[in-house]
C-alpha atoms as a PDB file:
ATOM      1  CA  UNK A   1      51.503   8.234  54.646  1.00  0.00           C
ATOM      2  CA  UNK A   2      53.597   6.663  51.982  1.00  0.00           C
ATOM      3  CA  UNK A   3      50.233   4.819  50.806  1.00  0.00           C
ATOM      4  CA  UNK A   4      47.658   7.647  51.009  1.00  0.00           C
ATOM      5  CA  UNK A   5      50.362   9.791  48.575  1.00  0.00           C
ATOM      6  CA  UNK A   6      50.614   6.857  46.186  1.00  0.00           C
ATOM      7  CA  UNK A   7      46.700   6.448  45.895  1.00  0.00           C
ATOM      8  CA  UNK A   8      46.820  10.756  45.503  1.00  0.00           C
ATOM      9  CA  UNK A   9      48.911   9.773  42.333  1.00  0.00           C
ATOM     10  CA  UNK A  10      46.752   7.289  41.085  1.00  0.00           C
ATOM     11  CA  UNK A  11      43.344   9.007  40.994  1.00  0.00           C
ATOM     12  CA  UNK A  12      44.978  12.028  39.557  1.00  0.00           C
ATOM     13  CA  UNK A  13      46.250   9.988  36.763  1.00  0.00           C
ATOM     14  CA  UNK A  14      42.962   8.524  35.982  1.00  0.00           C
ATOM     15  CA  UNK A  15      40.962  11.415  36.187  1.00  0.00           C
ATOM     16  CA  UNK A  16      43.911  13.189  34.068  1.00  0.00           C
ATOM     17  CA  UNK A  17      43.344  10.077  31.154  1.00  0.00           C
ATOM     18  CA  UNK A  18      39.537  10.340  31.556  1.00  0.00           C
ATOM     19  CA  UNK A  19      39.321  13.924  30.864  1.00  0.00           C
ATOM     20  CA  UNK A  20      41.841  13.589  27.746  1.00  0.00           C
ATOM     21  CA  UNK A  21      39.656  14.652  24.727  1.00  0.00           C
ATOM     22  CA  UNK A  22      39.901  12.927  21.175  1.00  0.00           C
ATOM     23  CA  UNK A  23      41.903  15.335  19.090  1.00  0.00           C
ATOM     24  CA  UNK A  24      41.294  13.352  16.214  1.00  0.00           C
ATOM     25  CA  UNK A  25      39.289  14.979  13.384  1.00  0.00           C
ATOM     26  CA  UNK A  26      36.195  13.868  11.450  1.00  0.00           C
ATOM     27  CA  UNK A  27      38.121  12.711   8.721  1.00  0.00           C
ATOM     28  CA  UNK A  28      40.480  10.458  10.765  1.00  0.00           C
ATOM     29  CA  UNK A  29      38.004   9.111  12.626  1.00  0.00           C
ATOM     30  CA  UNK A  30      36.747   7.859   9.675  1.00  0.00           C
ATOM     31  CA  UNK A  31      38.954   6.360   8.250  1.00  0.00           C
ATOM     32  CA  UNK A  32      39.761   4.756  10.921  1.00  0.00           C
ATOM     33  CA  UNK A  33      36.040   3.078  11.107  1.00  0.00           C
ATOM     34  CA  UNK A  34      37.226   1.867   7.453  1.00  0.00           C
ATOM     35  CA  UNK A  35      39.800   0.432   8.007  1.00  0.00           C
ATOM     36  CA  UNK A  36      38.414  -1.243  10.661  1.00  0.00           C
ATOM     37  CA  UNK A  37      35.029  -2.197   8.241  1.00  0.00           C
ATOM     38  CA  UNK A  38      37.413  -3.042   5.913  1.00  0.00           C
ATOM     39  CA  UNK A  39      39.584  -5.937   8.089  1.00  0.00           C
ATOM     40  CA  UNK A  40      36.495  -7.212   9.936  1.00  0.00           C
ATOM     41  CA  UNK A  41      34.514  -8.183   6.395  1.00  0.00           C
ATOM     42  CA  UNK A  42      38.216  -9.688   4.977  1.00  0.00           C
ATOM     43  CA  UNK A  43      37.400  -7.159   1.956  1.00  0.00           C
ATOM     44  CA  UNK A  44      40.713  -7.096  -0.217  1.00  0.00           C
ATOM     45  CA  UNK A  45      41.862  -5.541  -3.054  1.00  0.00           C
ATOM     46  CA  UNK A  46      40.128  -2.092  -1.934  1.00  0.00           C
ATOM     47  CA  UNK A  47      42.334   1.786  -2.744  1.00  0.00           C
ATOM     48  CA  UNK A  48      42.246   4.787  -1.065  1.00  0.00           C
ATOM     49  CA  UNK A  49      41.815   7.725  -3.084  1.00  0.00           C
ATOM     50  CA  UNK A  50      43.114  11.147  -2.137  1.00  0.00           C
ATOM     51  CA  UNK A  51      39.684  12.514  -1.379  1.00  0.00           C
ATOM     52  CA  UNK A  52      39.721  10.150   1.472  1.00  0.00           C
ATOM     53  CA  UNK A  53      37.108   7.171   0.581  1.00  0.00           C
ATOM     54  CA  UNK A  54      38.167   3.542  -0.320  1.00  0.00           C
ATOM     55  CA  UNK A  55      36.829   2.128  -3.479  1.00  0.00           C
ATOM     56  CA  UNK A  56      37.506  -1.373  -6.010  1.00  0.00           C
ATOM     57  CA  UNK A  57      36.491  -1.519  -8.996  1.00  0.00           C
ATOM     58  CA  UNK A  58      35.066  -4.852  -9.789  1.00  0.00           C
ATOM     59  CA  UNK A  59      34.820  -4.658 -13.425  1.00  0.00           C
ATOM     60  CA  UNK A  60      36.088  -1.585 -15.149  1.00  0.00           C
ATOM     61  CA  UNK A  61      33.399  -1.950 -18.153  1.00  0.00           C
ATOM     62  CA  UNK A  62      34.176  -2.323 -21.656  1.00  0.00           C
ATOM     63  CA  UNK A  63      32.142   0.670 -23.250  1.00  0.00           C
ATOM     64  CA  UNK A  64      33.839   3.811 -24.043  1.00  0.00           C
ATOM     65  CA  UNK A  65      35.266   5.998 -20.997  1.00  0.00           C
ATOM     66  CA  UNK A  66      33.124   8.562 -19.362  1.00  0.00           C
ATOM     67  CA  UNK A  67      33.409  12.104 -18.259  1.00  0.00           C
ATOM     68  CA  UNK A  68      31.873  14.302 -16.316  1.00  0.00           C
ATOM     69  CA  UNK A  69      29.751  16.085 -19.486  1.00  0.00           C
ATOM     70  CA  UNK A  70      28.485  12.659 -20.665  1.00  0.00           C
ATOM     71  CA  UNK A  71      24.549  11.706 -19.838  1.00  0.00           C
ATOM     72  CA  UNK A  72      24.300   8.856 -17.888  1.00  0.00           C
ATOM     73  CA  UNK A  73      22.114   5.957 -16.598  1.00  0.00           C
ATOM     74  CA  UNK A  74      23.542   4.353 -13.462  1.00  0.00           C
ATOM     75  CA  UNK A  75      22.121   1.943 -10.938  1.00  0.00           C
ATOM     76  CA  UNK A  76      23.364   1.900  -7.397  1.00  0.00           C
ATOM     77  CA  UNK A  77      23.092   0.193  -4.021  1.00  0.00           C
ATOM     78  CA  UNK A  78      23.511   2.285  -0.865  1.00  0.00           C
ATOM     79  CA  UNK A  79      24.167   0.586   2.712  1.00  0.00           C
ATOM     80  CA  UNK A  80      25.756   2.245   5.848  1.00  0.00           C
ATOM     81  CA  UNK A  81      28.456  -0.311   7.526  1.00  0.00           C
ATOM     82  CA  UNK A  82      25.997  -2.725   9.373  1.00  0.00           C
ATOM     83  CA  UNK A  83      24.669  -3.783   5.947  1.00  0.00           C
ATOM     84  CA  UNK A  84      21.207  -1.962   6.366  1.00  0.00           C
ATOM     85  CA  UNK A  85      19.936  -0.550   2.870  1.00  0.00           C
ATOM     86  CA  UNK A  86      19.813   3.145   2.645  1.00  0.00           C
ATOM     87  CA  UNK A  87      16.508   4.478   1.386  1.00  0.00           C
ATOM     88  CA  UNK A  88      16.912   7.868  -0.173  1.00  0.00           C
ATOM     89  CA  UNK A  89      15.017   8.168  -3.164  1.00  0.00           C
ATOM     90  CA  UNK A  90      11.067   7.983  -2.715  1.00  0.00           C
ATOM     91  CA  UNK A  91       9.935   5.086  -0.755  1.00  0.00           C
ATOM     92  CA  UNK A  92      13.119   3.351  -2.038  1.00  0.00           C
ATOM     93  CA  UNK A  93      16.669   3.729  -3.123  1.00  0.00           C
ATOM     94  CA  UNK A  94      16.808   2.300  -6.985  1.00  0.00           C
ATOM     95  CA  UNK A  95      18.906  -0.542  -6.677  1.00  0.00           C
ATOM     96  CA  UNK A  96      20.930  -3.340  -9.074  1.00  0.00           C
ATOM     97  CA  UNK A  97      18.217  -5.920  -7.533  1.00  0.00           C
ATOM     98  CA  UNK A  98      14.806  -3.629  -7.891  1.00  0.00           C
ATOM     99  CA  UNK A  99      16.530  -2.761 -11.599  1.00  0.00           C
ATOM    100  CA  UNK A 100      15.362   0.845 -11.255  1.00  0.00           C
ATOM    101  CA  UNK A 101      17.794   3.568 -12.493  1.00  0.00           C
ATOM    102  CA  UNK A 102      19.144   6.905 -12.156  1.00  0.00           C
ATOM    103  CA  UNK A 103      19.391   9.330 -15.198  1.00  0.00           C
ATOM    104  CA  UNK A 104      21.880  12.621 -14.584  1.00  0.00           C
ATOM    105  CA  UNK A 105      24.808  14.558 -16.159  1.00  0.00           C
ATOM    106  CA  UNK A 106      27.707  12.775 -14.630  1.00  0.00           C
ATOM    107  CA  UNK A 107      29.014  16.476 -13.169  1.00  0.00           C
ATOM    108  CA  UNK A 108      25.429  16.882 -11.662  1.00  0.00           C
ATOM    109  CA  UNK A 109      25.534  13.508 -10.169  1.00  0.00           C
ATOM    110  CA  UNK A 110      25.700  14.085  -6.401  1.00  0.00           C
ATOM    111  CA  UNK A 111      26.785  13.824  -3.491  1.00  0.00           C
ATOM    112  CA  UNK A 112      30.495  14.618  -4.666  1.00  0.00           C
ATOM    113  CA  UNK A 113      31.563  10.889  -3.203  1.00  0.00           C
ATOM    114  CA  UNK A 114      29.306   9.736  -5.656  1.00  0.00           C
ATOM    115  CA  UNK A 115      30.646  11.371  -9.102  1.00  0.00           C
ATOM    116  CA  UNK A 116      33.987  10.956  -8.139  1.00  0.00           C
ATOM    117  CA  UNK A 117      33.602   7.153  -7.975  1.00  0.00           C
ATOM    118  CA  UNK A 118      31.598   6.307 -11.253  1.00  0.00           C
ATOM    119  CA  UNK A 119      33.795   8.797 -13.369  1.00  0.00           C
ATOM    120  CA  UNK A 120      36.884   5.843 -12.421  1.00  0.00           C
ATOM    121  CA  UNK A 121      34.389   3.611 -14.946  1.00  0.00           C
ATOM    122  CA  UNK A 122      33.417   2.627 -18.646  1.00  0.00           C
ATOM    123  CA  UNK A 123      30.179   2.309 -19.666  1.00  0.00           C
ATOM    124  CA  UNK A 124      29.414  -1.323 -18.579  1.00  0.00           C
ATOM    125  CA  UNK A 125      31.274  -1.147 -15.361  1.00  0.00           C
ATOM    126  CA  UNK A 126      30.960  -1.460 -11.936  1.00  0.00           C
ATOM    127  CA  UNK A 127      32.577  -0.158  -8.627  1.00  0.00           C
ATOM    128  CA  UNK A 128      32.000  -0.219  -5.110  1.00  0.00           C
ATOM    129  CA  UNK A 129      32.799   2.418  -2.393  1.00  0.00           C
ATOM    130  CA  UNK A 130      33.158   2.985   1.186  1.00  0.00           C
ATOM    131  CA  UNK A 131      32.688   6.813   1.471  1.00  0.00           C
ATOM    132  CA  UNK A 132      33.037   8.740   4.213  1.00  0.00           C
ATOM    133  CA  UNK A 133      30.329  10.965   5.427  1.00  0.00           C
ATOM    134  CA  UNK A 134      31.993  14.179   4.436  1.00  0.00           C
ATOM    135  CA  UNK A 135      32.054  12.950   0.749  1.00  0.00           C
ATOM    136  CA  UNK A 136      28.040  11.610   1.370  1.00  0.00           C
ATOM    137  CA  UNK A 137      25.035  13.145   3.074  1.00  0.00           C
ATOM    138  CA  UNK A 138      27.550  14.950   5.575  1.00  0.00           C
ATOM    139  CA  UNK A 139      26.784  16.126   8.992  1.00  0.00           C
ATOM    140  CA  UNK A 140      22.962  16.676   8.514  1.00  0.00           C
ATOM    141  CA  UNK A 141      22.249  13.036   6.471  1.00  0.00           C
ATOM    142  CA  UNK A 142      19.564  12.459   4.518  1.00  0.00           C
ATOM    143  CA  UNK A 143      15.945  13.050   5.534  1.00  0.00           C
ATOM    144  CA  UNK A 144      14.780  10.133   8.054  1.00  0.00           C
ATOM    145  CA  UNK A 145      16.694   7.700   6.215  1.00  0.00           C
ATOM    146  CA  UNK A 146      20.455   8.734   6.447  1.00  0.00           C
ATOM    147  CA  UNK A 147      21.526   9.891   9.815  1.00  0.00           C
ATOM    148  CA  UNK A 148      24.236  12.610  10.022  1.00  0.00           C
ATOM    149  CA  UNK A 149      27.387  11.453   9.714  1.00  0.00           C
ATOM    150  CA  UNK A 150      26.732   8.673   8.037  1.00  0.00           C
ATOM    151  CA  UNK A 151      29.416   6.124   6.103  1.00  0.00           C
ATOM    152  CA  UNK A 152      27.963   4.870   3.120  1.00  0.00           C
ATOM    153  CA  UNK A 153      28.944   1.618   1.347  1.00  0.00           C
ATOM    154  CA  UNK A 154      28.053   2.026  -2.184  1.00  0.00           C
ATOM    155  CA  UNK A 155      28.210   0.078  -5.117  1.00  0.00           C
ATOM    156  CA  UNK A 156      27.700   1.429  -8.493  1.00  0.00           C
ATOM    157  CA  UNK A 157      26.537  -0.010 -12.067  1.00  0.00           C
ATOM    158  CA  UNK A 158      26.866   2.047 -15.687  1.00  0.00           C
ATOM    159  CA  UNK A 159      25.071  -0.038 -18.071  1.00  0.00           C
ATOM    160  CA  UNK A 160      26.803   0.036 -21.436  1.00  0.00           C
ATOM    161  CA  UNK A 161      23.741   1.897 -23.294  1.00  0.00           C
ATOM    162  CA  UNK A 162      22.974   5.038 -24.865  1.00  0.00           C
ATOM    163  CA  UNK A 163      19.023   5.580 -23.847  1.00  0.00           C
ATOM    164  CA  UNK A 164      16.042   4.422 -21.822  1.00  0.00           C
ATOM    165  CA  UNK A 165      15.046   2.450 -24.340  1.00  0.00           C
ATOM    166  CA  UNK A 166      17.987  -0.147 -24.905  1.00  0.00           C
ATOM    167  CA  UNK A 167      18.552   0.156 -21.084  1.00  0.00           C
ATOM    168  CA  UNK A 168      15.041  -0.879 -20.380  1.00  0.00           C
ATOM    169  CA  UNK A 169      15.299  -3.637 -22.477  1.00  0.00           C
ATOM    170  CA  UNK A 170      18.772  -5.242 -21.434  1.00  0.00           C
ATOM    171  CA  UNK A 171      16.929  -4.755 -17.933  1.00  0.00           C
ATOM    172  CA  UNK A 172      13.760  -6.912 -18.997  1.00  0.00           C
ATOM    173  CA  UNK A 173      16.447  -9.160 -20.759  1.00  0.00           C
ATOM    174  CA  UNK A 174      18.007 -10.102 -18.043  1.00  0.00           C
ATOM    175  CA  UNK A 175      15.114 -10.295 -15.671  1.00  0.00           C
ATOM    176  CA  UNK A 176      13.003 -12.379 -18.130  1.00  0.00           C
ATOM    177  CA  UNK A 177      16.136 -15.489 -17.894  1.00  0.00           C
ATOM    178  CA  UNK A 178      14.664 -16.273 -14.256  1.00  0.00           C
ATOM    179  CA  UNK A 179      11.110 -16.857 -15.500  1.00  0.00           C
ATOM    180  CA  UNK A 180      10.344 -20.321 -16.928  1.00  0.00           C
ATOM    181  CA  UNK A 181       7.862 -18.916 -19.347  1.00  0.00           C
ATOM    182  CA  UNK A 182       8.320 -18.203 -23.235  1.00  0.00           C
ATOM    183  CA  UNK A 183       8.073 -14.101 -23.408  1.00  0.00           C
ATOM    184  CA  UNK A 184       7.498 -12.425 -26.593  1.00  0.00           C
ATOM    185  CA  UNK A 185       8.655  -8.825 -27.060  1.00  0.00           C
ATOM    186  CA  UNK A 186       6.190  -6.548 -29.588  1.00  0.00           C
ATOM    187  CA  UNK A 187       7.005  -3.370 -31.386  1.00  0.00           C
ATOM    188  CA  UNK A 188       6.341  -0.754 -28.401  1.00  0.00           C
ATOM    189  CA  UNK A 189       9.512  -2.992 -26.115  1.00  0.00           C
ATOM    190  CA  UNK A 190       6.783  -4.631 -23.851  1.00  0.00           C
ATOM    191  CA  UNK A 191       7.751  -8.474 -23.389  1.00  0.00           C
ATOM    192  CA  UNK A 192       4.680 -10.519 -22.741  1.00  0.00           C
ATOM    193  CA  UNK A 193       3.612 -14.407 -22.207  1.00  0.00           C
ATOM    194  CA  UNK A 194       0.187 -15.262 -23.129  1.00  0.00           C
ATOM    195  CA  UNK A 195      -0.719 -18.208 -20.680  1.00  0.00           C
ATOM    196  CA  UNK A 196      -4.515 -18.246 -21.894  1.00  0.00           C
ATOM    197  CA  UNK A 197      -5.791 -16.873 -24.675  1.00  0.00           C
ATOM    198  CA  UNK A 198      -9.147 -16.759 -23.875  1.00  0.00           C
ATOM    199  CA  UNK A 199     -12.625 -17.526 -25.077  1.00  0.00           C
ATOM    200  CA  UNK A 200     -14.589 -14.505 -25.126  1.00  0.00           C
ATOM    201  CA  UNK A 201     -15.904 -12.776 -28.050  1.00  0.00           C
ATOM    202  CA  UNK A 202     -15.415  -9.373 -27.096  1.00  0.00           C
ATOM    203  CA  UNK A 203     -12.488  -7.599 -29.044  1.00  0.00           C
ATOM    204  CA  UNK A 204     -10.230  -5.648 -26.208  1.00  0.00           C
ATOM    205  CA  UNK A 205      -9.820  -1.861 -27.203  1.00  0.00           C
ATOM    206  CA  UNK A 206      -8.643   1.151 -25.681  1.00  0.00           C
ATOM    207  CA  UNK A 207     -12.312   2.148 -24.905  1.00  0.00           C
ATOM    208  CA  UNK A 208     -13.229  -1.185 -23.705  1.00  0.00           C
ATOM    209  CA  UNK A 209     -14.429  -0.911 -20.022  1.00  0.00           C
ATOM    210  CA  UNK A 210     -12.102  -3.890 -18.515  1.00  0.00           C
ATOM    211  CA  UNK A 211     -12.150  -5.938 -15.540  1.00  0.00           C
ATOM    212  CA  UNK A 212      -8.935  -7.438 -13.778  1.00  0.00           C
ATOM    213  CA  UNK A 213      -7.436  -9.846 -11.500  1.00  0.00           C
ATOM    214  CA  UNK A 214      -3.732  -9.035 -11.131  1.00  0.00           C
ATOM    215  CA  UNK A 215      -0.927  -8.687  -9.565  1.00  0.00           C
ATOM    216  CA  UNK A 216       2.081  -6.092 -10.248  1.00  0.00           C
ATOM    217  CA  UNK A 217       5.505  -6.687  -9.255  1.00  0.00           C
ATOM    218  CA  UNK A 218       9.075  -4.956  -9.144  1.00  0.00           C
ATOM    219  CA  UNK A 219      11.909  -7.130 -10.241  1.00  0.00           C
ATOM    220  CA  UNK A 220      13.108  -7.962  -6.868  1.00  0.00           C
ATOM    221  CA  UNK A 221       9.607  -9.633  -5.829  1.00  0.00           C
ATOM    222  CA  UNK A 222       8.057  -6.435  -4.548  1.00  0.00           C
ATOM    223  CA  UNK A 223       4.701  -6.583  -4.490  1.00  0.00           C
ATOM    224  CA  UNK A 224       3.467  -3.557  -5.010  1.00  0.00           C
ATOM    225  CA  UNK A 225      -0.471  -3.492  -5.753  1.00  0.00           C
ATOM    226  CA  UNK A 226      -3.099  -6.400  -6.707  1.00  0.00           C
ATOM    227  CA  UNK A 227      -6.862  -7.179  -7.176  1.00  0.00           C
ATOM    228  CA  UNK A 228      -8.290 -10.131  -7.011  1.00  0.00           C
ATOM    229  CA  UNK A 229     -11.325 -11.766  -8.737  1.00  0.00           C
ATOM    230  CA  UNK A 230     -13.813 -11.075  -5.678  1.00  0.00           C
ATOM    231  CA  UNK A 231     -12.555  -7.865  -5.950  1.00  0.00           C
ATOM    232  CA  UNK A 232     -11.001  -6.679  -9.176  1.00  0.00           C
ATOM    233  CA  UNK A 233     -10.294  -3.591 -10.867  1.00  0.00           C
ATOM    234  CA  UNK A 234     -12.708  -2.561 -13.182  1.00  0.00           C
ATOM    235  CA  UNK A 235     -11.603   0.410 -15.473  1.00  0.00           C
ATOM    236  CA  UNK A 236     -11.496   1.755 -19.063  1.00  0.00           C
ATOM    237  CA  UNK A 237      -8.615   0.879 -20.504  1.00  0.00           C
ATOM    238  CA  UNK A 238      -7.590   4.147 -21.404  1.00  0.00           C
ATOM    239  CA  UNK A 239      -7.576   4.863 -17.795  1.00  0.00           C
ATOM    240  CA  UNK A 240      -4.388   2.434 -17.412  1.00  0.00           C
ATOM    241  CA  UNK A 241      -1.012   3.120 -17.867  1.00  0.00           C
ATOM    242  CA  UNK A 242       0.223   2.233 -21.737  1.00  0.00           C
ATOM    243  CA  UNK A 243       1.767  -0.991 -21.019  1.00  0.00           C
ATOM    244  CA  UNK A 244      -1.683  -2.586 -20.350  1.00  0.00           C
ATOM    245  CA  UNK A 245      -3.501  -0.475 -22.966  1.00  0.00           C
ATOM    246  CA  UNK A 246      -0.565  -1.964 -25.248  1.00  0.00           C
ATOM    247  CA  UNK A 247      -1.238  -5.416 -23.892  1.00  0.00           C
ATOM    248  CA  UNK A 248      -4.215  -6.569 -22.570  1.00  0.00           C
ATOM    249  CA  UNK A 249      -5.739  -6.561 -26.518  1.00  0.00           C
ATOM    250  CA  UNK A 250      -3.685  -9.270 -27.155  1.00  0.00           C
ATOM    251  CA  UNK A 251      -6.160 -11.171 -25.132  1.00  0.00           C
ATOM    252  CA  UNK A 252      -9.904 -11.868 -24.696  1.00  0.00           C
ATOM    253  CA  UNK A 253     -12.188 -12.585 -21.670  1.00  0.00           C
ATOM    254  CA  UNK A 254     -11.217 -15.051 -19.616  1.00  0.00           C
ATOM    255  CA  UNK A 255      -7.527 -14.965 -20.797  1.00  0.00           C
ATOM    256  CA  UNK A 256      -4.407 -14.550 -18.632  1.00  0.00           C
ATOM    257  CA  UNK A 257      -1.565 -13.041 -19.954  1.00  0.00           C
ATOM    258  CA  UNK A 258       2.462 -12.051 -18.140  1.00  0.00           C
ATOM    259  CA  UNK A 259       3.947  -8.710 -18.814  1.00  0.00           C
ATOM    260  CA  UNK A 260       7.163  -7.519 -18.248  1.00  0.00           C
ATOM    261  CA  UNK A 261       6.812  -3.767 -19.165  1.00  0.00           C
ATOM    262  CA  UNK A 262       9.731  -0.882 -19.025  1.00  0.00           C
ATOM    263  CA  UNK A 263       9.262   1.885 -17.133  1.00  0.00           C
ATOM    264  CA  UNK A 264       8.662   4.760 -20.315  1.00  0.00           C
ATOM    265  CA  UNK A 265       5.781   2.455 -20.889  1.00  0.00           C
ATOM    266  CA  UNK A 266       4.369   2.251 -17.058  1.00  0.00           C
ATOM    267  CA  UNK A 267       5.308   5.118 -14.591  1.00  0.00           C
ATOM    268  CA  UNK A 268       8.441   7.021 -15.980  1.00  0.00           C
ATOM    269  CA  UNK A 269      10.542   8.908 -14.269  1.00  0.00           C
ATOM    270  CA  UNK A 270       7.802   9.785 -11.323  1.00  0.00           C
ATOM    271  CA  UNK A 271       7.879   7.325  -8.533  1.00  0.00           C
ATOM    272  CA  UNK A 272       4.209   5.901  -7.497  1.00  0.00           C
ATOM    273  CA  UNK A 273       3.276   4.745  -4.133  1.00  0.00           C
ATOM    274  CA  UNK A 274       6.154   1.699  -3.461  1.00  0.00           C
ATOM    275  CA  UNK A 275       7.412   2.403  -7.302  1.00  0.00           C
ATOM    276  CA  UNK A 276      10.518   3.760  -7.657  1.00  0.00           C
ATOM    277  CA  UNK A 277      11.594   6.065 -10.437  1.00  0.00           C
ATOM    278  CA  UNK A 278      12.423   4.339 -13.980  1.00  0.00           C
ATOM    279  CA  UNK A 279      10.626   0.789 -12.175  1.00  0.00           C
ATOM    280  CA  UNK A 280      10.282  -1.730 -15.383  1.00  0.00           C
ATOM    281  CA  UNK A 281       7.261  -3.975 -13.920  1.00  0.00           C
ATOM    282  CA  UNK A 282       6.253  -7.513 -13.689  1.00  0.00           C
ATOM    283  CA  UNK A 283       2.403  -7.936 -14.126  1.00  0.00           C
ATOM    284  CA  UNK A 284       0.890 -11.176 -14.109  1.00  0.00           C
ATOM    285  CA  UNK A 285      -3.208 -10.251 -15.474  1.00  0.00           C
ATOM    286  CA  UNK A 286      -6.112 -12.283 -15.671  1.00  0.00           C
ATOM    287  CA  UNK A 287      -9.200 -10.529 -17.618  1.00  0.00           C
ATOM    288  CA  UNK A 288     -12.200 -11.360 -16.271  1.00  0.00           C
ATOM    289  CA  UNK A 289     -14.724  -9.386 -18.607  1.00  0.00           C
ATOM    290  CA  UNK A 290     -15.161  -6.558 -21.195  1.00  0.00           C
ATOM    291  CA  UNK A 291     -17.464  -4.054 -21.925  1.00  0.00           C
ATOM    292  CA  UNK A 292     -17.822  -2.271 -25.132  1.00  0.00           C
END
């Protein structure tokens, strides 16, 4: 008898633990998960802001302070907590690697997890973020990309510039280092590297009828479109985006030439296909003919 009662007891106190509900909210759950995230990567030197998300920033920048009414250019990376890249913005998210950009009002900048970080920075700095979902995407994520609830690790980059223009070249700059060619840059802020000059006789113009080999490139390797010489492009050259109609004069037929062309100068502010917004490109060109 004594035995049945005490095994009475025993179910009812499981079945009393099992049905206990997690009275923890959202937020503490969260942070929680950080914490955790936190300890299992050995990431140090990290704060927690009021707002709730954790953030260190790596290099505070040496350019002049920023506030919320100030026009910026930022880059960022976005990754939930297994390390997976977070595409939001076209067929990619613009990213320190791909060397795309961002261009907003700093109050506009958005979600509020986002602003909220950067404003901590100079121009020139750098931060990184783990931000909870309700300072993210929230409950409803981001299209197919961002599930709800997501926890977003995000690091952030303010280039110490006042436009495009010296942005996209302290982007080609720095991309240009890794290439063991000699680049040139000409008056328009396209670098280029003429690897043959070519023997035709045919003088390149914008109305010159044009046909390619090529291969285009984002900065982190991306192939994103190419023709070959069995099947190249064949196009008037006004047809092109301005970097080429800039660039391929420089050459004649049979010439090859590498150009490293900022985005105001190939496809702006619009992404294209596996482009991101404010892409500079990498095209490496051979021209195989020209009509006139």
């Amino acid at each position: 008898m004594i035995k049945k009662i005490l095994s009475l007891l025993i179910i009812t106190s499981l079945a009393f633990v099992a049905c206990k509900k997690d009275t923890r909210t959202l937020n503490q759950i969260q942070d929680g998960e950080i914490q955790a995230f936190l300890k299992s990567r050995n990431l140090t030197g990290f704060q927690k802001d009021s707002s709730g998300y954790y953030y260190k920033v790596i290099n505070e920048g040496t350019g002049s302070a920023l506030t919320y009414p100030d026009y910026i250019y930022y880059l960022q990376t976005l990754k939930d907590l297994n390390g997976a890249i977070l595409k939001i913005q076209g067929n990619q998210t613009p990213t320190i690697e791909n060397s795309s950009y961002l261009a907003n009002y700093l109050g506009y900048v958005s979600p509020t997890g986002f602003r909220e970080n950067i404003i901590k920075l100079h121009k020139g700095g750098t931060i990184r973020a783990i931000i909870p979902s309700y300072l993210a995407f929230g409950k409803d994520g981001f299209g197919s990309q961002v599930k709800g609830n997501t926890i977003i690790d995000a690091t952030f980059t303010v280039p110490n510039v006042d436009n495009r223009f010296s942005l996209a070249d302290s982007l080609i700059t720095a991309y240009k280092a890794t290439i063991p060619l000699s680049f040139t840059r000409d008056s328009t802020g396209i670098y280029y590297s003429i690897i043959n000059q070519g023997t035709g006789t045919d003088t390149v113009t914008v109305n010159s009828t044009i046909k390619v080999a090529y291969t285009g490139k984002l900065f982190d390797g991306t192939v994103f479109d190419s023709a070959t010489a069995a099947k190249p492009l064949e196009s008037p050259l006004y047809g092109l985006i301005s970097g080429w109609q800039n660039a391929i004069p420089k050459i004649r037929s049979g010439g090859k030439i590498r150009l490293l062309i900022p985005s105001y100068l190939g496809y702006g502010s619009t992404a294209s296909g596996a482009i991101p917004p404010n892409a500079p490109l990498d095209f490496e060109i051979d021209l195989l003919g020209v009509t006139n």
